[in-house]
C-alpha atoms as a PDB file:
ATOM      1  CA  UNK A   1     -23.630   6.322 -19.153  1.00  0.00           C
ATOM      2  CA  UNK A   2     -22.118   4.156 -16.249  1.00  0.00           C
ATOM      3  CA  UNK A   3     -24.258   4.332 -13.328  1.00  0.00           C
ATOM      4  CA  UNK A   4     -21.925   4.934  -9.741  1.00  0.00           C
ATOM      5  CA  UNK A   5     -24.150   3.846  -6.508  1.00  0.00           C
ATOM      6  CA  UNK A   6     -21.317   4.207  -3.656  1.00  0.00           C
ATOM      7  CA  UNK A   7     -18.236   5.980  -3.883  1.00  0.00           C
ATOM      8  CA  UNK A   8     -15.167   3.693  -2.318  1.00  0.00           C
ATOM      9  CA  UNK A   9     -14.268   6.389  -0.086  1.00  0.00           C
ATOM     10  CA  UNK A  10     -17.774   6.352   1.628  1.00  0.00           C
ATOM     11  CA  UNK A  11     -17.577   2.232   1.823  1.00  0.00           C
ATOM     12  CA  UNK A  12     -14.144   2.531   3.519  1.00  0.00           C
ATOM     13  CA  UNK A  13     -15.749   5.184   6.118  1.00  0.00           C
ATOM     14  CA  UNK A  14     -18.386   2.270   7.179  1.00  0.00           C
ATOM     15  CA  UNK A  15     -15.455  -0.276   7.300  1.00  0.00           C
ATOM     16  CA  UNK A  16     -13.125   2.082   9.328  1.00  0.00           C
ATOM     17  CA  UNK A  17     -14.387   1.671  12.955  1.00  0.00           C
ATOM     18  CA  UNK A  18     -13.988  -2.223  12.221  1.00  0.00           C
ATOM     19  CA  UNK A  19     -10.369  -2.022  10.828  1.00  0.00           C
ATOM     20  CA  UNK A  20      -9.346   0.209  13.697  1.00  0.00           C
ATOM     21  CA  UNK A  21     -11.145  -2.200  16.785  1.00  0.00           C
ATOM     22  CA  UNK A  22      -8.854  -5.095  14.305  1.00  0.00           C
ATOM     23  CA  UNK A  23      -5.861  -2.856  14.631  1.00  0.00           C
ATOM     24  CA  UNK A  24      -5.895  -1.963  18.306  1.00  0.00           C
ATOM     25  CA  UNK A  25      -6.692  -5.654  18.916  1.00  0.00           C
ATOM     26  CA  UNK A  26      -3.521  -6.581  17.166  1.00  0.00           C
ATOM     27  CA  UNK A  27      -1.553  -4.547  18.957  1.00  0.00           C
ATOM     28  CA  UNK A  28      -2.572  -5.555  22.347  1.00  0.00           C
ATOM     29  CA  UNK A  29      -1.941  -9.252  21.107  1.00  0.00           C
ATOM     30  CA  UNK A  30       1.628  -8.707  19.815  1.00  0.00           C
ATOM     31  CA  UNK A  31       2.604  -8.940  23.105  1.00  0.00           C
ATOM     32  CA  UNK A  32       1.833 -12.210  23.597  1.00  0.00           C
ATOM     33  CA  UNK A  33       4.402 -12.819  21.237  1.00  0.00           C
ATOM     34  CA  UNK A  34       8.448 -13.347  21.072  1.00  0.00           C
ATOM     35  CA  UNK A  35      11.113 -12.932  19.093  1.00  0.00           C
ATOM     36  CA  UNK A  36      11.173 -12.521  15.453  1.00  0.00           C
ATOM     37  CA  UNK A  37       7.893 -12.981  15.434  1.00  0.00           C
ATOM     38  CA  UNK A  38       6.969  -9.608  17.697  1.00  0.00           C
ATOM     39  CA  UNK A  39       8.823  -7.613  15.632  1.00  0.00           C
ATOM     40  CA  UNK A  40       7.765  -8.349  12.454  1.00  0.00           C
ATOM     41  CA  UNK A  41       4.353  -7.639  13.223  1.00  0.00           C
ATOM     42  CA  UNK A  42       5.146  -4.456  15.500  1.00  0.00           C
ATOM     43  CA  UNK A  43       6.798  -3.699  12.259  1.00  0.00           C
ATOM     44  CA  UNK A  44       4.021  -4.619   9.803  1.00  0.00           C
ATOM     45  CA  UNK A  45       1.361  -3.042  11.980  1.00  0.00           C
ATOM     46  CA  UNK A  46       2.912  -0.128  13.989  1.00  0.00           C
ATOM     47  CA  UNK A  47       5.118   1.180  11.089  1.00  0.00           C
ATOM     48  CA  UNK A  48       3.776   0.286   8.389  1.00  0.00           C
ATOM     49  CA  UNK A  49       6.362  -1.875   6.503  1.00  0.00           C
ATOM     50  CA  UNK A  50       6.043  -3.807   3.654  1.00  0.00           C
ATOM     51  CA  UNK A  51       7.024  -6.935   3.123  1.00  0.00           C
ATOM     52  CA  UNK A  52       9.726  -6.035   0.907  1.00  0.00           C
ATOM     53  CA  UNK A  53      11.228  -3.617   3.473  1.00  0.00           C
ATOM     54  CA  UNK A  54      10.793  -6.495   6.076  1.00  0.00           C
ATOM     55  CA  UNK A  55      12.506  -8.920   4.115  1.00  0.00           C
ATOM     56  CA  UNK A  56      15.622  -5.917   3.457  1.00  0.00           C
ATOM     57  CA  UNK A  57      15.672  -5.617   7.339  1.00  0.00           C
ATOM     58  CA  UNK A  58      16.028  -9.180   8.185  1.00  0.00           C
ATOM     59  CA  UNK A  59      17.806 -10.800   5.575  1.00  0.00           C
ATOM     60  CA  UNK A  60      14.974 -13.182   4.666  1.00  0.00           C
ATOM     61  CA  UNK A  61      13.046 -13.524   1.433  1.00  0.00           C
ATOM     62  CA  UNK A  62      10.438 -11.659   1.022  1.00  0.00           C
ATOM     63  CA  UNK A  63       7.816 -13.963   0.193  1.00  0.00           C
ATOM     64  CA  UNK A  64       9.139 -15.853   3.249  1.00  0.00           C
ATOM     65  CA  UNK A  65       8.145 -12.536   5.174  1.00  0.00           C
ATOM     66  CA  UNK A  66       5.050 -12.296   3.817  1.00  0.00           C
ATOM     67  CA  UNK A  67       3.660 -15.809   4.249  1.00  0.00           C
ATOM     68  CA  UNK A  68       4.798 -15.875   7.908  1.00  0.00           C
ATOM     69  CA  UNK A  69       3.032 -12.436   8.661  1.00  0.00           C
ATOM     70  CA  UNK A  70       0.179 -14.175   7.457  1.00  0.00           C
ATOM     71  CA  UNK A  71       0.589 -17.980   9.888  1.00  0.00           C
ATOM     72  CA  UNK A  72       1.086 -14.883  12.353  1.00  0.00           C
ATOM     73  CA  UNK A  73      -2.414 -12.678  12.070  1.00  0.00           C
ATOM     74  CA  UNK A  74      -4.185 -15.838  11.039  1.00  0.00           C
ATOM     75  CA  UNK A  75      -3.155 -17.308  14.760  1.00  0.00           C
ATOM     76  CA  UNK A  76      -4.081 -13.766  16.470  1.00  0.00           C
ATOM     77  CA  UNK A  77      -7.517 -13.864  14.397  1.00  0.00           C
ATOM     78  CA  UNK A  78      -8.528 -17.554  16.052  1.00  0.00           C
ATOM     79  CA  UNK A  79     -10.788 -16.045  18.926  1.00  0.00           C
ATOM     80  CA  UNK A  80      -9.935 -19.497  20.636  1.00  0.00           C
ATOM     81  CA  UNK A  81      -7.148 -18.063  23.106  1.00  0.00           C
ATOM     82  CA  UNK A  82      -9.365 -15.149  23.930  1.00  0.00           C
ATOM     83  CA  UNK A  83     -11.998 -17.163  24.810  1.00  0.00           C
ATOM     84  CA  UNK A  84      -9.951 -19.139  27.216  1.00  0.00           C
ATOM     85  CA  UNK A  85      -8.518 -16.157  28.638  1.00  0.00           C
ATOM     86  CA  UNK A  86     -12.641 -15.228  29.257  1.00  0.00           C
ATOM     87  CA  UNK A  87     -12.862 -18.520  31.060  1.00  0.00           C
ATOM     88  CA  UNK A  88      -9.403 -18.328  32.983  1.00  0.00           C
ATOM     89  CA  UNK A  89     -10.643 -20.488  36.048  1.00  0.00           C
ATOM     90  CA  UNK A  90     -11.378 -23.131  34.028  1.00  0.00           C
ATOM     91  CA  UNK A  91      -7.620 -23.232  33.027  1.00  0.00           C
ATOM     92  CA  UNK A  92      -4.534 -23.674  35.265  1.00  0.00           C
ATOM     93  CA  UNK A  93      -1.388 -21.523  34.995  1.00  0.00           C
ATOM     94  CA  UNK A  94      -0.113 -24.646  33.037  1.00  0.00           C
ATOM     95  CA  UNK A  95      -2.459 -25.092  31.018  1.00  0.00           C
ATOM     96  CA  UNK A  96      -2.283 -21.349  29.955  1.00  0.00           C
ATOM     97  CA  UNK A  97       1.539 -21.356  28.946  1.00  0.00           C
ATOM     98  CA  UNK A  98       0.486 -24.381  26.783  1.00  0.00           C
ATOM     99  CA  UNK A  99      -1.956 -22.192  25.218  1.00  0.00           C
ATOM    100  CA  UNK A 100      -0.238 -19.584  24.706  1.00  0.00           C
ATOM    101  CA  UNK A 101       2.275 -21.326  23.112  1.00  0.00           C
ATOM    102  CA  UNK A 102       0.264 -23.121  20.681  1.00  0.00           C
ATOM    103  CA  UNK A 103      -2.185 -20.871  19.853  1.00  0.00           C
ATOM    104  CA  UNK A 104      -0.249 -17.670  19.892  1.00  0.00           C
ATOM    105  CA  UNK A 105       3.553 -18.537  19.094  1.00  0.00           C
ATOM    106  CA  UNK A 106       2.792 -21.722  16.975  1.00  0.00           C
ATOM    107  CA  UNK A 107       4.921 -24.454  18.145  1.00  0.00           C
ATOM    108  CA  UNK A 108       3.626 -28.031  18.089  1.00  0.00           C
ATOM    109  CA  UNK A 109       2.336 -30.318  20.380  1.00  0.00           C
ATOM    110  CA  UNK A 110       5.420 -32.134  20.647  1.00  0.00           C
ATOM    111  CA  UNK A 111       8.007 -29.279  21.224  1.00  0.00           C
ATOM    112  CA  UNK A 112       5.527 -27.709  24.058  1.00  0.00           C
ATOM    113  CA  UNK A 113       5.430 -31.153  25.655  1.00  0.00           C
ATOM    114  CA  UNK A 114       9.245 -32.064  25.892  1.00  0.00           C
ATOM    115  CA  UNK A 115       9.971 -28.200  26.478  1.00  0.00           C
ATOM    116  CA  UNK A 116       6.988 -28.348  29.794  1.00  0.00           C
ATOM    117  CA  UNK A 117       7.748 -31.703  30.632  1.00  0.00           C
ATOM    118  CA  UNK A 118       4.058 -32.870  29.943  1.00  0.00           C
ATOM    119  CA  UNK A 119       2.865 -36.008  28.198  1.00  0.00           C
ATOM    120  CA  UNK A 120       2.649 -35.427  24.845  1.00  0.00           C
ATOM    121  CA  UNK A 121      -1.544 -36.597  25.247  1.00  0.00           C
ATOM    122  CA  UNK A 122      -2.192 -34.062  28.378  1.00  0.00           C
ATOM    123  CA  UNK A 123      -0.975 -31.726  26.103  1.00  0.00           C
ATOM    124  CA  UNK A 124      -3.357 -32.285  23.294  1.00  0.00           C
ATOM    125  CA  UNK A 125      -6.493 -32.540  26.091  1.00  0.00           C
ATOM    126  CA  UNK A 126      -5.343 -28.891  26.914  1.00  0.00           C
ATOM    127  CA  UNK A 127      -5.805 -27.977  23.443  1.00  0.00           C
ATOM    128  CA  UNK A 128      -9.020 -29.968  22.822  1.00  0.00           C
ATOM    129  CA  UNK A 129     -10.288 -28.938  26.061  1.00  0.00           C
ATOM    130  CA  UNK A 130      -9.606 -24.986  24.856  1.00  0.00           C
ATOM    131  CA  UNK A 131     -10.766 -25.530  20.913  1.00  0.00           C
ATOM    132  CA  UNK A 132     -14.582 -27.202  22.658  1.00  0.00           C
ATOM    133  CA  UNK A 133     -14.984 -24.093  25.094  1.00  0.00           C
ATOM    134  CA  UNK A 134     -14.624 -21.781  22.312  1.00  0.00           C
ATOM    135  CA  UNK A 135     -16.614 -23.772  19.871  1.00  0.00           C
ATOM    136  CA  UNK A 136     -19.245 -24.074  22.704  1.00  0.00           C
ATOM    137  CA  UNK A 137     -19.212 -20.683  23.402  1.00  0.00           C
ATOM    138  CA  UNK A 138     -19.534 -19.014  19.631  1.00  0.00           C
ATOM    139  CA  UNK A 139     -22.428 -21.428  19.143  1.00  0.00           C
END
């Protein structure tokens, strides 16, 4: 006879708490976002939409959907824009929007620097400076 030690139901009652802080962490960051970006994952999270139904909504592929919902919660997840945001007076209002969009919205290096009118290399010390706080900091 097969031997049953936890029932899945009772596991996902541990896990809950942890999904939820996840959730309502989400949330709060999708407004850091813009565009498409916000509402696919205000869609994904809030409603509950599947990729498939994304992909019907927008027009796009659905595969397409689903691997840029994941570049999108993989950038939330990176604790390293929090952390900066925990150490804001060590960061300029500058240096902040270059965060933000690097960390959060994804664009490059080179797009935030022509777009801010930084050097391509003060740029790139922002985001150095932000990745050794945070790795400082989780040690």
């Amino acid at each position: 006879m097969r031997r049953l030690s936890k029932q899945p139901a009772e596991r996902d009652l541990r896990r809950a708490p942890l999904h939820r802080d996840g959730a309502d962490l989400l949330k709060r960051q999708t407004d850091l976002l813009a565009g498409l970006d916000r509402t696919l994952l205000t869609l994904y999270v809030q409603a509950g939409c599947n990729c498939h139904q994304l992909g019907r909504l927008t027009g796009m592929n659905r595969s397409s959907v689903g691997r840029r919902i994941q570049r999108i919660l993989r950038r939330l997840s990176d604790r390293t824009y929090l952390a900066c945001l925990e150490s804001r007076d060590r960061f300029s209002d500058v240096e902040m929007d270059v965060l933000r969009d690097h960390l959060i919205r994804g664009l490059s290096l080179a797009r935030i620097a022509r777009d801010s009118g930084l050097c391509y290399y003060r740029v790139r010390a922002i985001v150095e400076k932000a990745r050794d706080l945070s790795s400082g900091s989780g040690s």
